[in-house]
PDB file of N, CA and C in Angstrom:
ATOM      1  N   UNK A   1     -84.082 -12.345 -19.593  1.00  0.00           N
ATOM      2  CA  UNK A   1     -83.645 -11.638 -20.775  1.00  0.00           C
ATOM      3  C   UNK A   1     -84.374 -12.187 -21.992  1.00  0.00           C
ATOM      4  N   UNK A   2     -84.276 -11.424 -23.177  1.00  0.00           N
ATOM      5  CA  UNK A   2     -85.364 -11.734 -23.893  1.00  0.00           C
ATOM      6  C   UNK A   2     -84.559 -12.057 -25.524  1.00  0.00           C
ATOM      7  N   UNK A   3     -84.483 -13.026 -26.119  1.00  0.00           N
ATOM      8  CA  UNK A   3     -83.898 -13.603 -27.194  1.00  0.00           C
ATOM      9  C   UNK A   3     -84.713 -14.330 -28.231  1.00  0.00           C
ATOM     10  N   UNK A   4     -84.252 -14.485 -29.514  1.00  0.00           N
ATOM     11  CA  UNK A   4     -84.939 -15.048 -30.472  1.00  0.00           C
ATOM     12  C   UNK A   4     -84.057 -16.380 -30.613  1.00  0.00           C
ATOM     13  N   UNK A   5     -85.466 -17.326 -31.008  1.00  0.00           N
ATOM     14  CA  UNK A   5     -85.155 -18.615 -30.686  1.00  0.00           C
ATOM     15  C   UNK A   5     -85.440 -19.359 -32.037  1.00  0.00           C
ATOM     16  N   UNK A   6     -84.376 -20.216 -32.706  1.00  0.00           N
ATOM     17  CA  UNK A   6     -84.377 -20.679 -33.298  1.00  0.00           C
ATOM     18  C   UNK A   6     -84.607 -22.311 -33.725  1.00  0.00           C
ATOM     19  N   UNK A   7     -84.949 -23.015 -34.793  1.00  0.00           N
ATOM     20  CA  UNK A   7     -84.743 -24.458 -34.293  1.00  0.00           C
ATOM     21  C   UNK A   7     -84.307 -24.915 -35.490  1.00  0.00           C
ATOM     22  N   UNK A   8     -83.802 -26.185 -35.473  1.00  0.00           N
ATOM     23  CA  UNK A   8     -83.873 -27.140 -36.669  1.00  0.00           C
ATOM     24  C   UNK A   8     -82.710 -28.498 -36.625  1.00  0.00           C
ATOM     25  N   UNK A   9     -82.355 -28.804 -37.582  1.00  0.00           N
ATOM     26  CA  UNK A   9     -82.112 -30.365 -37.399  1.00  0.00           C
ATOM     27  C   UNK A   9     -80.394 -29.690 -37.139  1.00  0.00           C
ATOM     28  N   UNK A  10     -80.033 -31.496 -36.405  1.00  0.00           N
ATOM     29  CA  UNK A  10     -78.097 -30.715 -36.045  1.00  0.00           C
ATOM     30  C   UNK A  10     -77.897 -32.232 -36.495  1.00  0.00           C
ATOM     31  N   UNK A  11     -76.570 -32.280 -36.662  1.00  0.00           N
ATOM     32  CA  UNK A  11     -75.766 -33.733 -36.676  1.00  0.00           C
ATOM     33  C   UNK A  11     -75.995 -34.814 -35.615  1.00  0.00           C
ATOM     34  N   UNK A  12     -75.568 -34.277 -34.578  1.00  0.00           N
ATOM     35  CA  UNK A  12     -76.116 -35.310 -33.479  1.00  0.00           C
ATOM     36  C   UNK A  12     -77.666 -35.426 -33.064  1.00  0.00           C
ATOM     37  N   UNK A  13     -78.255 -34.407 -33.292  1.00  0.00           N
ATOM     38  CA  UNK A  13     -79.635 -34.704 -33.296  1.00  0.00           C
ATOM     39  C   UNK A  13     -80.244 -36.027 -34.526  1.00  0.00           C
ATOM     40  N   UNK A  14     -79.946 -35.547 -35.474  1.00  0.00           N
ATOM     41  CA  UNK A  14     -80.139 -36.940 -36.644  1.00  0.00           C
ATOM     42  C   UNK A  14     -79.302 -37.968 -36.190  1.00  0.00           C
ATOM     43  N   UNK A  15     -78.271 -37.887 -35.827  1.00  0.00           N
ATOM     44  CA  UNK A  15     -77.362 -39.338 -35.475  1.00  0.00           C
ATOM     45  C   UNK A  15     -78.478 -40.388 -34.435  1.00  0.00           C
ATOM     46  N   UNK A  16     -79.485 -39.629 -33.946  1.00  0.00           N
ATOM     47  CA  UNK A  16     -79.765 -40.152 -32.317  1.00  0.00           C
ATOM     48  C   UNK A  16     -81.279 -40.509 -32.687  1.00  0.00           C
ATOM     49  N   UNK A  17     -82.076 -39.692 -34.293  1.00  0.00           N
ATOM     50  CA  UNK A  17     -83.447 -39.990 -34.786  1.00  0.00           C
ATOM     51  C   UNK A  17     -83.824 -41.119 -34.724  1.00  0.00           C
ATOM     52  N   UNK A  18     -83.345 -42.216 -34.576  1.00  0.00           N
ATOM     53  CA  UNK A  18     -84.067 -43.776 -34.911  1.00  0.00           C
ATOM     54  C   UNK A  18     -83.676 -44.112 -33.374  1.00  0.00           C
ATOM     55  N   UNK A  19     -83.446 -43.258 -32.720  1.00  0.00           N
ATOM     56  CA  UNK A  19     -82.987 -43.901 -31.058  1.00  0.00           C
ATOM     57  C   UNK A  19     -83.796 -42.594 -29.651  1.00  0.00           C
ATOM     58  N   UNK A  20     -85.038 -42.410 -30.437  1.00  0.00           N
ATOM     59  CA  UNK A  20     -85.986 -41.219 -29.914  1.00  0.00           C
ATOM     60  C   UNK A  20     -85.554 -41.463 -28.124  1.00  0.00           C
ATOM     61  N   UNK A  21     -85.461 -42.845 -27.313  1.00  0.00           N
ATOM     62  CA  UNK A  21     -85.379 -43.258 -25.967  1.00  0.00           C
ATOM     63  C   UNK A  21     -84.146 -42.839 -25.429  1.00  0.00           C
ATOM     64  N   UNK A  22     -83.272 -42.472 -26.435  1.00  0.00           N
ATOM     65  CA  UNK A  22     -81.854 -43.037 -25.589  1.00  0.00           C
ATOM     66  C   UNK A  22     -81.575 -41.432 -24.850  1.00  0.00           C
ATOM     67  N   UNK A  23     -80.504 -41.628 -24.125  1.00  0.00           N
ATOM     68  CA  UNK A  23     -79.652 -40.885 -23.478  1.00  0.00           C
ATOM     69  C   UNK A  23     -79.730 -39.630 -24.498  1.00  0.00           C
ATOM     70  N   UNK A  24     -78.904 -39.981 -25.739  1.00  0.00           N
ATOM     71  CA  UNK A  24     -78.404 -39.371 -26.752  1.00  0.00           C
ATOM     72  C   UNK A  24     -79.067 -38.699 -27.471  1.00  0.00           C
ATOM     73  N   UNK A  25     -80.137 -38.993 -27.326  1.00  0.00           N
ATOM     74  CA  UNK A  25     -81.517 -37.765 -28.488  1.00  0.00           C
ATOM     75  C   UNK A  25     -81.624 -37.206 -27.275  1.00  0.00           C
ATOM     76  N   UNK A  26     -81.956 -37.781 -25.847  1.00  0.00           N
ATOM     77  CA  UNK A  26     -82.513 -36.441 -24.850  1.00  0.00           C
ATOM     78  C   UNK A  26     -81.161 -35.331 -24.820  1.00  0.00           C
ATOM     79  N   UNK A  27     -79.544 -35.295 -24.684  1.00  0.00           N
ATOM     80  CA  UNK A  27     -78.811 -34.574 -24.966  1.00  0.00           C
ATOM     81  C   UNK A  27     -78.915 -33.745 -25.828  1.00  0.00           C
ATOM     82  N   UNK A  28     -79.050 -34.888 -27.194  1.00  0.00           N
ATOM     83  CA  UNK A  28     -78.909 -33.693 -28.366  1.00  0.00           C
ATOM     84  C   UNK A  28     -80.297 -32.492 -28.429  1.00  0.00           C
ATOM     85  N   UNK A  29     -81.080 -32.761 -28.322  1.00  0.00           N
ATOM     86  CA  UNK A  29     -82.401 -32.165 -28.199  1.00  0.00           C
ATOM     87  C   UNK A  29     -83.128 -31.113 -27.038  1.00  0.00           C
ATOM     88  N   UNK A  30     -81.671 -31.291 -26.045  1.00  0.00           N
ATOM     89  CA  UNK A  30     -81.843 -30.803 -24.528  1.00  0.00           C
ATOM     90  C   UNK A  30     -80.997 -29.302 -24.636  1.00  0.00           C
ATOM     91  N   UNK A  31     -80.248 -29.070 -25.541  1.00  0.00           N
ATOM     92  CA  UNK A  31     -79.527 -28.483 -25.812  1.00  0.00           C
ATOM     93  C   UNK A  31     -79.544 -27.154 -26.295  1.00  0.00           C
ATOM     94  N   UNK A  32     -79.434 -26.351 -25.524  1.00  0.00           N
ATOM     95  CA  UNK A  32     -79.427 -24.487 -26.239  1.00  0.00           C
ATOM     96  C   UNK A  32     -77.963 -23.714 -26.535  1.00  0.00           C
ATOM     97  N   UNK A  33     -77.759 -23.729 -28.025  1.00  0.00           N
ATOM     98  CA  UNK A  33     -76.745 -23.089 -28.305  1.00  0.00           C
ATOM     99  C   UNK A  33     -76.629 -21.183 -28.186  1.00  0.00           C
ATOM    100  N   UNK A  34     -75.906 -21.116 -27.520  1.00  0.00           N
ATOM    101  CA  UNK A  34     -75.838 -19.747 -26.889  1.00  0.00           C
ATOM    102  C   UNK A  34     -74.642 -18.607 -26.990  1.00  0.00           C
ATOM    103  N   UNK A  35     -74.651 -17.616 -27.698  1.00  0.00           N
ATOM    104  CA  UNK A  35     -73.285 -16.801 -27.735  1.00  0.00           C
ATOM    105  C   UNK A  35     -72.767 -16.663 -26.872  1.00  0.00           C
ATOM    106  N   UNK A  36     -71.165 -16.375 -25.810  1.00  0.00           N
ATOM    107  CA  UNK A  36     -70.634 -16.415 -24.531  1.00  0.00           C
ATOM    108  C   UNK A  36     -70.854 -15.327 -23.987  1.00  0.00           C
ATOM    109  N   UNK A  37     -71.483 -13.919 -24.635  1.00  0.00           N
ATOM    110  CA  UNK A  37     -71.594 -12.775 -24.356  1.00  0.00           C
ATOM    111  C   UNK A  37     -73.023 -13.139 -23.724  1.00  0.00           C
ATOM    112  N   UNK A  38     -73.888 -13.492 -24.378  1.00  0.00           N
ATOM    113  CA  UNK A  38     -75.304 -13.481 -23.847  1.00  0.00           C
ATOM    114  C   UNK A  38     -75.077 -14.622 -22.372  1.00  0.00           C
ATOM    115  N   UNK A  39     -74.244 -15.754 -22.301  1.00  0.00           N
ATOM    116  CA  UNK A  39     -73.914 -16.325 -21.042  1.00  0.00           C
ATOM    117  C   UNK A  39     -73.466 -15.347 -19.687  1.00  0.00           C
ATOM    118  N   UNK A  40     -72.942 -14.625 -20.638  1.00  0.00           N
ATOM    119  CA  UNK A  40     -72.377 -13.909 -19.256  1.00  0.00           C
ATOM    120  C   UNK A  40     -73.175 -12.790 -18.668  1.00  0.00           C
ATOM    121  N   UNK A  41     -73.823 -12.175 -19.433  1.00  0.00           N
ATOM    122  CA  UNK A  41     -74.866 -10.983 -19.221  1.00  0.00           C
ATOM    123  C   UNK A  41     -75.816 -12.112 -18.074  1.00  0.00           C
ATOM    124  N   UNK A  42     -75.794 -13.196 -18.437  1.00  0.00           N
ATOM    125  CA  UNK A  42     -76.884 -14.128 -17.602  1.00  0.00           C
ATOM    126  C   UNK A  42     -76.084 -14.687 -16.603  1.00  0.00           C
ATOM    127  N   UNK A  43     -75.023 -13.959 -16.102  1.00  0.00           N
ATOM    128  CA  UNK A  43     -74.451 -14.524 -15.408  1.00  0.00           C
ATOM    129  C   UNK A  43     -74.238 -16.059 -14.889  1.00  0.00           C
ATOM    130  N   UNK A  44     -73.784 -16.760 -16.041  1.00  0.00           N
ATOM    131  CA  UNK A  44     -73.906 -18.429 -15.852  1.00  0.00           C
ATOM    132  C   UNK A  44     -72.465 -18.525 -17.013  1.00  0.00           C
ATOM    133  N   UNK A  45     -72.334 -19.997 -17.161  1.00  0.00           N
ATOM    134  CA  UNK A  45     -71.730 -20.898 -18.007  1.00  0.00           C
ATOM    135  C   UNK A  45     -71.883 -21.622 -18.317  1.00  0.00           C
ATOM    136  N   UNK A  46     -71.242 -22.003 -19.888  1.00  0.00           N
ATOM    137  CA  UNK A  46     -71.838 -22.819 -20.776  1.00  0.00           C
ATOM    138  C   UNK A  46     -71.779 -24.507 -19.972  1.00  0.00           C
ATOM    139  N   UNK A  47     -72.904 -24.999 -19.890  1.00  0.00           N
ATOM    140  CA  UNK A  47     -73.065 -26.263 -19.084  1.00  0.00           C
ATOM    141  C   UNK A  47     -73.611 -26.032 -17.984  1.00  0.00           C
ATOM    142  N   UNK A  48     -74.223 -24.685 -17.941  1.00  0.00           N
ATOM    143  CA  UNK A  48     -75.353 -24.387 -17.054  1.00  0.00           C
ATOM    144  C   UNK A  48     -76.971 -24.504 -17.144  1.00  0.00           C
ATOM    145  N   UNK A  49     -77.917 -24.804 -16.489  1.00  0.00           N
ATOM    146  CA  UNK A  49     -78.917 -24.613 -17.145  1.00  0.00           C
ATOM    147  C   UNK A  49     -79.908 -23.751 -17.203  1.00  0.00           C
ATOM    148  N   UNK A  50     -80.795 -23.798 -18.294  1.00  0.00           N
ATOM    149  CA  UNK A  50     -81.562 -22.301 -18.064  1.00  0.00           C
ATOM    150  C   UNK A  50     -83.541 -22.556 -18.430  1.00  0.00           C
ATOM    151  N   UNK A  51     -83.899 -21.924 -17.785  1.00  0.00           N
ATOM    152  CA  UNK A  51     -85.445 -22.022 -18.503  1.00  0.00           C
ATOM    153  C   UNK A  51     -85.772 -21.279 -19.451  1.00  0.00           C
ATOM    154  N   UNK A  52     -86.267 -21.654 -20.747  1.00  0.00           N
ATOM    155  CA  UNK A  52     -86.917 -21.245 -21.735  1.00  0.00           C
ATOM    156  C   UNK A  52     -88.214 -20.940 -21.895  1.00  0.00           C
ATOM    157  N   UNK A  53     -89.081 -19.310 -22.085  1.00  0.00           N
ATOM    158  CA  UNK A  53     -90.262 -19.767 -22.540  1.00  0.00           C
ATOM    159  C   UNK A  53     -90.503 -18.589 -23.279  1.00  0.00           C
ATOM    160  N   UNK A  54     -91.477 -19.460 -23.925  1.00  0.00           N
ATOM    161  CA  UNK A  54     -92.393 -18.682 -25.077  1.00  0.00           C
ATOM    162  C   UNK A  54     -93.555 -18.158 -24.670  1.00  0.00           C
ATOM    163  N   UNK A  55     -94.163 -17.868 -25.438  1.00  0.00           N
ATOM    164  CA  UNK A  55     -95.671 -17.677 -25.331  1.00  0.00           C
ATOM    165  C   UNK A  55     -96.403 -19.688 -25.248  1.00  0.00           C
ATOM    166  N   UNK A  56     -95.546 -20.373 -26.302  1.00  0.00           N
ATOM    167  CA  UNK A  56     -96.173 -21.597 -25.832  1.00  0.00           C
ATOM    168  C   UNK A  56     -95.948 -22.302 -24.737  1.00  0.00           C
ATOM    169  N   UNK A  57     -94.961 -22.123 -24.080  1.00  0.00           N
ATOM    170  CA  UNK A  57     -94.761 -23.548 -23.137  1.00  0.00           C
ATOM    171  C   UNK A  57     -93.225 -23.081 -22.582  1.00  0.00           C
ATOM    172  N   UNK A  58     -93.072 -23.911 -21.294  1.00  0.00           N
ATOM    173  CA  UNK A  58     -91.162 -23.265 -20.761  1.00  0.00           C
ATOM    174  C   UNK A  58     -90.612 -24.861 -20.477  1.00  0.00           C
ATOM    175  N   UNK A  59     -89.708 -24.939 -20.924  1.00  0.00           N
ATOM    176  CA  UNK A  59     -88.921 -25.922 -21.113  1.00  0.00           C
ATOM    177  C   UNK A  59     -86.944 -25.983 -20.195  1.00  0.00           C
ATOM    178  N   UNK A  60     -86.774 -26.662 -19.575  1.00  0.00           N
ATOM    179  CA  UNK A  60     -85.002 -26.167 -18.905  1.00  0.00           C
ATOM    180  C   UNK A  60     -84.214 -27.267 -20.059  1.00  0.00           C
ATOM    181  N   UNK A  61     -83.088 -26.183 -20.153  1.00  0.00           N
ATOM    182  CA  UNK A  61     -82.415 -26.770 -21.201  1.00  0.00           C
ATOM    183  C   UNK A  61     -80.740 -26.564 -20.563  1.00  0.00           C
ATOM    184  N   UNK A  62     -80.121 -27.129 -21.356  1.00  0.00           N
ATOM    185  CA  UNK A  62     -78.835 -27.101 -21.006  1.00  0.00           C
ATOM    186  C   UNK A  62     -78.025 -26.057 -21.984  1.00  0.00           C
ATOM    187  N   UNK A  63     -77.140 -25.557 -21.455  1.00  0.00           N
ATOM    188  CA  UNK A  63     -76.534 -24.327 -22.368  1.00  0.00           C
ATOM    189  C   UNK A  63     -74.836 -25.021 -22.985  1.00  0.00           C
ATOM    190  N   UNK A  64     -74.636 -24.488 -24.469  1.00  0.00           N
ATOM    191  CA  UNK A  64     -73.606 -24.700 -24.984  1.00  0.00           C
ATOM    192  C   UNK A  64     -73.227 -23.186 -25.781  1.00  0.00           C
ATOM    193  N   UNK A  65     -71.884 -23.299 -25.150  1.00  0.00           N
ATOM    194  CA  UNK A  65     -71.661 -21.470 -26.030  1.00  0.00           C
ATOM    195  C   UNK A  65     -71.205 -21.601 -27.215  1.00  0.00           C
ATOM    196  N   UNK A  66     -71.296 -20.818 -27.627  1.00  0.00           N
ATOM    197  CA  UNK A  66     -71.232 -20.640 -29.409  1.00  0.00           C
ATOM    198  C   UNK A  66     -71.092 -19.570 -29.948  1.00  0.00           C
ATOM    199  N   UNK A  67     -70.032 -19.547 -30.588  1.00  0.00           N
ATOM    200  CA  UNK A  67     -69.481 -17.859 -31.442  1.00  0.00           C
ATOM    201  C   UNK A  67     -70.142 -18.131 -33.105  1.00  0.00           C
ATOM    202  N   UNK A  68     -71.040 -18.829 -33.073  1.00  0.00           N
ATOM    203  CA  UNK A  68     -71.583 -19.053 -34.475  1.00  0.00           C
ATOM    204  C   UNK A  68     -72.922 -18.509 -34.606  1.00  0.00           C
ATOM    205  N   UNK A  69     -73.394 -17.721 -33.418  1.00  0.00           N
ATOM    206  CA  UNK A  69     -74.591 -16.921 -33.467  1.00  0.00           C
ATOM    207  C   UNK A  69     -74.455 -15.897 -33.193  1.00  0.00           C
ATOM    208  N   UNK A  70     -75.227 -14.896 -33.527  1.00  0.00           N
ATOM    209  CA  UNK A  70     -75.311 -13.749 -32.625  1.00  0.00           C
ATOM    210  C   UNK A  70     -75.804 -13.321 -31.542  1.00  0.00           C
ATOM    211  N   UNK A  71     -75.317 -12.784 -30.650  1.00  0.00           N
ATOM    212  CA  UNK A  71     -75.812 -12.314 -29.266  1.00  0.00           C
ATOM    213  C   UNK A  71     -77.443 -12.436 -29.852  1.00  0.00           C
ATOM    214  N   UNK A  72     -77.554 -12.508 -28.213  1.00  0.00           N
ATOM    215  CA  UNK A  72     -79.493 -12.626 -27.986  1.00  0.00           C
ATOM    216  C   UNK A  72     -80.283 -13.501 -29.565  1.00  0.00           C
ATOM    217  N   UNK A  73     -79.634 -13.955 -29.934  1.00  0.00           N
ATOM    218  CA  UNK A  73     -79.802 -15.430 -30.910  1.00  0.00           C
ATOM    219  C   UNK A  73     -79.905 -16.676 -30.169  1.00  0.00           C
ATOM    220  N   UNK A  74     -80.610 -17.416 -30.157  1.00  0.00           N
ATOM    221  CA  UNK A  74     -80.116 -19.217 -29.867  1.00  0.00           C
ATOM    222  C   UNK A  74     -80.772 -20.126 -30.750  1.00  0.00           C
ATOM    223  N   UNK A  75     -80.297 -21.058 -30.472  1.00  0.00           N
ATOM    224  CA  UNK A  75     -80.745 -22.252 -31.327  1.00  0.00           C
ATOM    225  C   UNK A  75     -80.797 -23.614 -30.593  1.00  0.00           C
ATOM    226  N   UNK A  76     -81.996 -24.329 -30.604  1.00  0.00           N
ATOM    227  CA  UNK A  76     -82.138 -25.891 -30.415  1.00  0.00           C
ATOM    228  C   UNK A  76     -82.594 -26.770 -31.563  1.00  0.00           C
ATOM    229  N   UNK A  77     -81.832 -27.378 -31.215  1.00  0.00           N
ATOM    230  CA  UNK A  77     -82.420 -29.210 -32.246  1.00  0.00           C
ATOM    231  C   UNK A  77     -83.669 -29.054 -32.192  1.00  0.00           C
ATOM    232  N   UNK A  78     -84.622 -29.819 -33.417  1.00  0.00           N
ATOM    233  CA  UNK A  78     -85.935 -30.046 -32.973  1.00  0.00           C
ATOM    234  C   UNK A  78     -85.936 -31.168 -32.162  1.00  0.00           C
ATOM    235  N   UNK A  79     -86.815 -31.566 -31.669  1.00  0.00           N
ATOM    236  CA  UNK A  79     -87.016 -32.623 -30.977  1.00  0.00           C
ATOM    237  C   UNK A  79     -88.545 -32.245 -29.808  1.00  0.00           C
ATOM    238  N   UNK A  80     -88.831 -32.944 -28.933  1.00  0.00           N
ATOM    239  CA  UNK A  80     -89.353 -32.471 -27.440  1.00  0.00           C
ATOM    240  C   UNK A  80     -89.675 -31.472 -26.984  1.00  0.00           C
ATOM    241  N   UNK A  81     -88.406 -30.796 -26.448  1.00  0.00           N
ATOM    242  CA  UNK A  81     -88.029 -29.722 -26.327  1.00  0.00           C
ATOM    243  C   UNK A  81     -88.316 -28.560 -26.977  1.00  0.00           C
ATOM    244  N   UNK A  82     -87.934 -28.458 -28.027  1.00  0.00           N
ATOM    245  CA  UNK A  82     -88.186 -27.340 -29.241  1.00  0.00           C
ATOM    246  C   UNK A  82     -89.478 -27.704 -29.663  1.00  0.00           C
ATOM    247  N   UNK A  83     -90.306 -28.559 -29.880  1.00  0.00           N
ATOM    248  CA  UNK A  83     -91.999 -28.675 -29.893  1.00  0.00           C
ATOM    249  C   UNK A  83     -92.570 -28.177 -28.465  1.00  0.00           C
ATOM    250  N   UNK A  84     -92.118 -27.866 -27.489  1.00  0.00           N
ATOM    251  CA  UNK A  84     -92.951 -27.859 -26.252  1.00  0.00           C
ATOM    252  C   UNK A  84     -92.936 -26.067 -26.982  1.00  0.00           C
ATOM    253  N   UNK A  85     -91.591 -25.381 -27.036  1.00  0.00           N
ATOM    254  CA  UNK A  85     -91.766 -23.879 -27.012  1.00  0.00           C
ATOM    255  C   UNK A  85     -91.732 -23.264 -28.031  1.00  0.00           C
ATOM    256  N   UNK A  86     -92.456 -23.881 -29.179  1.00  0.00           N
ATOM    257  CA  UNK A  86     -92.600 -23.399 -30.726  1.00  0.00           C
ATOM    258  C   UNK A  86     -93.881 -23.259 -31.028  1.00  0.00           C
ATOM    259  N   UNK A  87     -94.848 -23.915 -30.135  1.00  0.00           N
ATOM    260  CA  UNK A  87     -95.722 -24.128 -30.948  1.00  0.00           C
ATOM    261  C   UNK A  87     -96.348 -24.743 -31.704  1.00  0.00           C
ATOM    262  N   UNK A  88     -97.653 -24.546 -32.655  1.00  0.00           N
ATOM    263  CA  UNK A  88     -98.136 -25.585 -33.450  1.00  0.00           C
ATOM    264  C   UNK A  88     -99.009 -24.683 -34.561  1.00  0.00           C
ATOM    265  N   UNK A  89     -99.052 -23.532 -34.248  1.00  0.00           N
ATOM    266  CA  UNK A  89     -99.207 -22.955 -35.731  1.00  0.00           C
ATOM    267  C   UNK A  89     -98.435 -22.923 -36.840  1.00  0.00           C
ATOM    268  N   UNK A  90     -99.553 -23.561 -37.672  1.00  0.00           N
ATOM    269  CA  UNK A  90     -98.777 -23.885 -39.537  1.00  0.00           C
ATOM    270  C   UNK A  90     -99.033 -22.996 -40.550  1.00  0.00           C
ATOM    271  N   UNK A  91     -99.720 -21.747 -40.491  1.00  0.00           N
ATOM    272  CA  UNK A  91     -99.982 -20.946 -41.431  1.00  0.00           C
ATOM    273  C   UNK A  91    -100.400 -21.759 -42.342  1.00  0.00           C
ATOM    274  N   UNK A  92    -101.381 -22.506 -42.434  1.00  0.00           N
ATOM    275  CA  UNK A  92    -101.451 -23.512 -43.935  1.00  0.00           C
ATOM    276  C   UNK A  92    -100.753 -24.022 -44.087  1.00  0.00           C
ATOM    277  N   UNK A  93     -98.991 -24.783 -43.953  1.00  0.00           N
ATOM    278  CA  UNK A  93     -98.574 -25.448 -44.349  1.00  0.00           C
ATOM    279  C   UNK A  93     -98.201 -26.538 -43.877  1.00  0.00           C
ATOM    280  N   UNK A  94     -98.395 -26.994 -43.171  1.00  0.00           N
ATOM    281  CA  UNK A  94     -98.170 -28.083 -42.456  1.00  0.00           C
ATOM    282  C   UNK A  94     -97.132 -28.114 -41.548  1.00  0.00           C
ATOM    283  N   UNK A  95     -96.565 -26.873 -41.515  1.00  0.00           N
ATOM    284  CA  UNK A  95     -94.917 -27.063 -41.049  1.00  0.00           C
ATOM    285  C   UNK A  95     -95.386 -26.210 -39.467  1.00  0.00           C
ATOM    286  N   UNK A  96     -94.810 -26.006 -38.578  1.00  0.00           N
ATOM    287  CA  UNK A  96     -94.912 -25.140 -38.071  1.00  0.00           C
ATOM    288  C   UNK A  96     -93.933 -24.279 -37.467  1.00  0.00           C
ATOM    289  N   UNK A  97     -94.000 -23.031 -37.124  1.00  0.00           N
ATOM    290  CA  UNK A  97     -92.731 -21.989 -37.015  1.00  0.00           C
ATOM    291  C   UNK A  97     -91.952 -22.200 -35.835  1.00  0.00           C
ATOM    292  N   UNK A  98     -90.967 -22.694 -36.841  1.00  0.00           N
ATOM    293  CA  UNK A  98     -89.661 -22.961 -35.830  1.00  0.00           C
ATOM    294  C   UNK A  98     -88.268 -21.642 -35.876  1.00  0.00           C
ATOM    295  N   UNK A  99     -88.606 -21.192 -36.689  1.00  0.00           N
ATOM    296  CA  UNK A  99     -87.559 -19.712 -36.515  1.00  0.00           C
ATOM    297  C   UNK A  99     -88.654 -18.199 -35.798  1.00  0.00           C
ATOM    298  N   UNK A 100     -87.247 -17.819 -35.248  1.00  0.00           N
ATOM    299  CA  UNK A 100     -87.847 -16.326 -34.695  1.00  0.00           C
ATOM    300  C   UNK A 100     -88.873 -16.540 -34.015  1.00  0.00           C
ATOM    301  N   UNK A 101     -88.784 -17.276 -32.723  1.00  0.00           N
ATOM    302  CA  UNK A 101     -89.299 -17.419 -31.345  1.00  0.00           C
ATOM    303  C   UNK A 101     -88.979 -16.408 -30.790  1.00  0.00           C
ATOM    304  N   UNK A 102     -89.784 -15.421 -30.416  1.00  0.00           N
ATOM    305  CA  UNK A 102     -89.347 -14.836 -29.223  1.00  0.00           C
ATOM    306  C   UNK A 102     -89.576 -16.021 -27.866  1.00  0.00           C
ATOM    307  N   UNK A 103     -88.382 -15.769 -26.474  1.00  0.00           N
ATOM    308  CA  UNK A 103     -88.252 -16.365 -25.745  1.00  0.00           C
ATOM    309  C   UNK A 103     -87.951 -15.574 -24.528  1.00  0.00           C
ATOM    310  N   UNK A 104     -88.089 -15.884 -23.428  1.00  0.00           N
ATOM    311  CA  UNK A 104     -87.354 -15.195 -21.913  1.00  0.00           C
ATOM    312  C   UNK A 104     -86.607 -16.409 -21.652  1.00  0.00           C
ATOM    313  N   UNK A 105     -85.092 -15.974 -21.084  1.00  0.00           N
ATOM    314  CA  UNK A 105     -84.136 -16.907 -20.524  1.00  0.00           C
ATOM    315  C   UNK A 105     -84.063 -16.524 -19.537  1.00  0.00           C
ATOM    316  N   UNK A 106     -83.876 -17.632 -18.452  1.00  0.00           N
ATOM    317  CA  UNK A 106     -83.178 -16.999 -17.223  1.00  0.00           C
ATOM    318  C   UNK A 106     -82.465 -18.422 -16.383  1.00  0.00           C
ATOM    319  N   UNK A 107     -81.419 -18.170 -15.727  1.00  0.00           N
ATOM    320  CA  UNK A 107     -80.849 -19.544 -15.119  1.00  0.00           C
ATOM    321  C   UNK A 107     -81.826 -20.175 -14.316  1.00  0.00           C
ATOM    322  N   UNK A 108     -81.410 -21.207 -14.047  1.00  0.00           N
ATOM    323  CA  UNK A 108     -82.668 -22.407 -13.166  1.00  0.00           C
ATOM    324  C   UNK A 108     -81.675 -23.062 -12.636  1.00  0.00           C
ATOM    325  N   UNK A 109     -81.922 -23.960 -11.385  1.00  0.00           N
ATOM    326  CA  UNK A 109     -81.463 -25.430 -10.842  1.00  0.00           C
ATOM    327  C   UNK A 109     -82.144 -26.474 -11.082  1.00  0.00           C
ATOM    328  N   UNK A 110     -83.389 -25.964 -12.079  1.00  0.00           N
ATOM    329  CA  UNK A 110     -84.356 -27.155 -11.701  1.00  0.00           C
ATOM    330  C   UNK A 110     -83.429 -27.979 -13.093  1.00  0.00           C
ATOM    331  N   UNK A 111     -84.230 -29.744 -12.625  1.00  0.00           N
ATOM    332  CA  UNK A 111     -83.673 -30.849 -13.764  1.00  0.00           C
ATOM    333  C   UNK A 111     -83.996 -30.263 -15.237  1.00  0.00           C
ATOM    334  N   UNK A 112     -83.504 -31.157 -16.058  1.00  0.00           N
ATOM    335  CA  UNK A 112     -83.855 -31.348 -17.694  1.00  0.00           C
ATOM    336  C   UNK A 112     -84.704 -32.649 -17.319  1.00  0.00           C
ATOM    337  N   UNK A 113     -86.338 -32.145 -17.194  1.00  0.00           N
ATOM    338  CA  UNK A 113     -87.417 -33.370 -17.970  1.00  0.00           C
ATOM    339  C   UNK A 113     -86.559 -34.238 -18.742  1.00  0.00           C
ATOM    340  N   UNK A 114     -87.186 -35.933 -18.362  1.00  0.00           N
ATOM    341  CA  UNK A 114     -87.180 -36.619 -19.114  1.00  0.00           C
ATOM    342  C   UNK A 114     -88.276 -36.905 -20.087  1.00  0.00           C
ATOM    343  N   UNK A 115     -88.207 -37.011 -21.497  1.00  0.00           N
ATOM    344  CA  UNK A 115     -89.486 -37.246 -22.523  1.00  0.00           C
ATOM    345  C   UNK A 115     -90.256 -38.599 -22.420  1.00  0.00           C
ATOM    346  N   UNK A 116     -89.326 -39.487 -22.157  1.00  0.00           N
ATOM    347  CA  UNK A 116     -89.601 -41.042 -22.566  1.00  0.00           C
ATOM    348  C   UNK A 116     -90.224 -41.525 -20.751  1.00  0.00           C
TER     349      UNK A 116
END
């Protein structure tokens, strides 16, 4: 299924920034926030996992549902993860585009990569 992918900084993602190794940044950063409607069309649940990809790169992430987006919306922390399927074009600015990813989801068994 095909969704727009979002990124940027979360609470526990910054809580875990000066601890790039631990457990706790690969969680926070591993993480795809997902509406329960779009879970279920994908026939899965939240704490399931799923593969992500872009045009750059496919990444398995772990799913958390969320009534704070809209269907076929998601969102990840930056980190790893969200650099593997964003990309690295900056339009000139140094930044590079982390909103309005298009993405394909679909469930997986495979692991969540470790970074470190």
């Amino acid at each position: 299924m095909t969704f727009i992918l979002s990124s940027g900084r979360t609470i526990s993602q910054g809580a875990f920034v000066e601890h790039k190794l631990s457990q706790g940044y690969r969680n926070a950063t591993s993480t795809l926030f997902i509406h329960p409607m779009d879970l279920f069309e994908l026939g899965i649940e939240s704490g399931d996992r799923v593969r992500v990809t872009s045009a750059y790169g496919s990444v398995v992430l772990t799913t958390e549902e969320t009534v704070d987006l809209k269907e076929k919306c998601v969102f990840i922390a930056l980190g790893p993860f969200a650099n593997a399927i964003t990309g690295g074009y900056t339009h000139a600015t140094g930044m590079p585009d982390y909103k309005d990813i298009i993405v394909e989801i679909e469930p997986t068994d495979d692991p969540i990569l470790k970074v470190w």
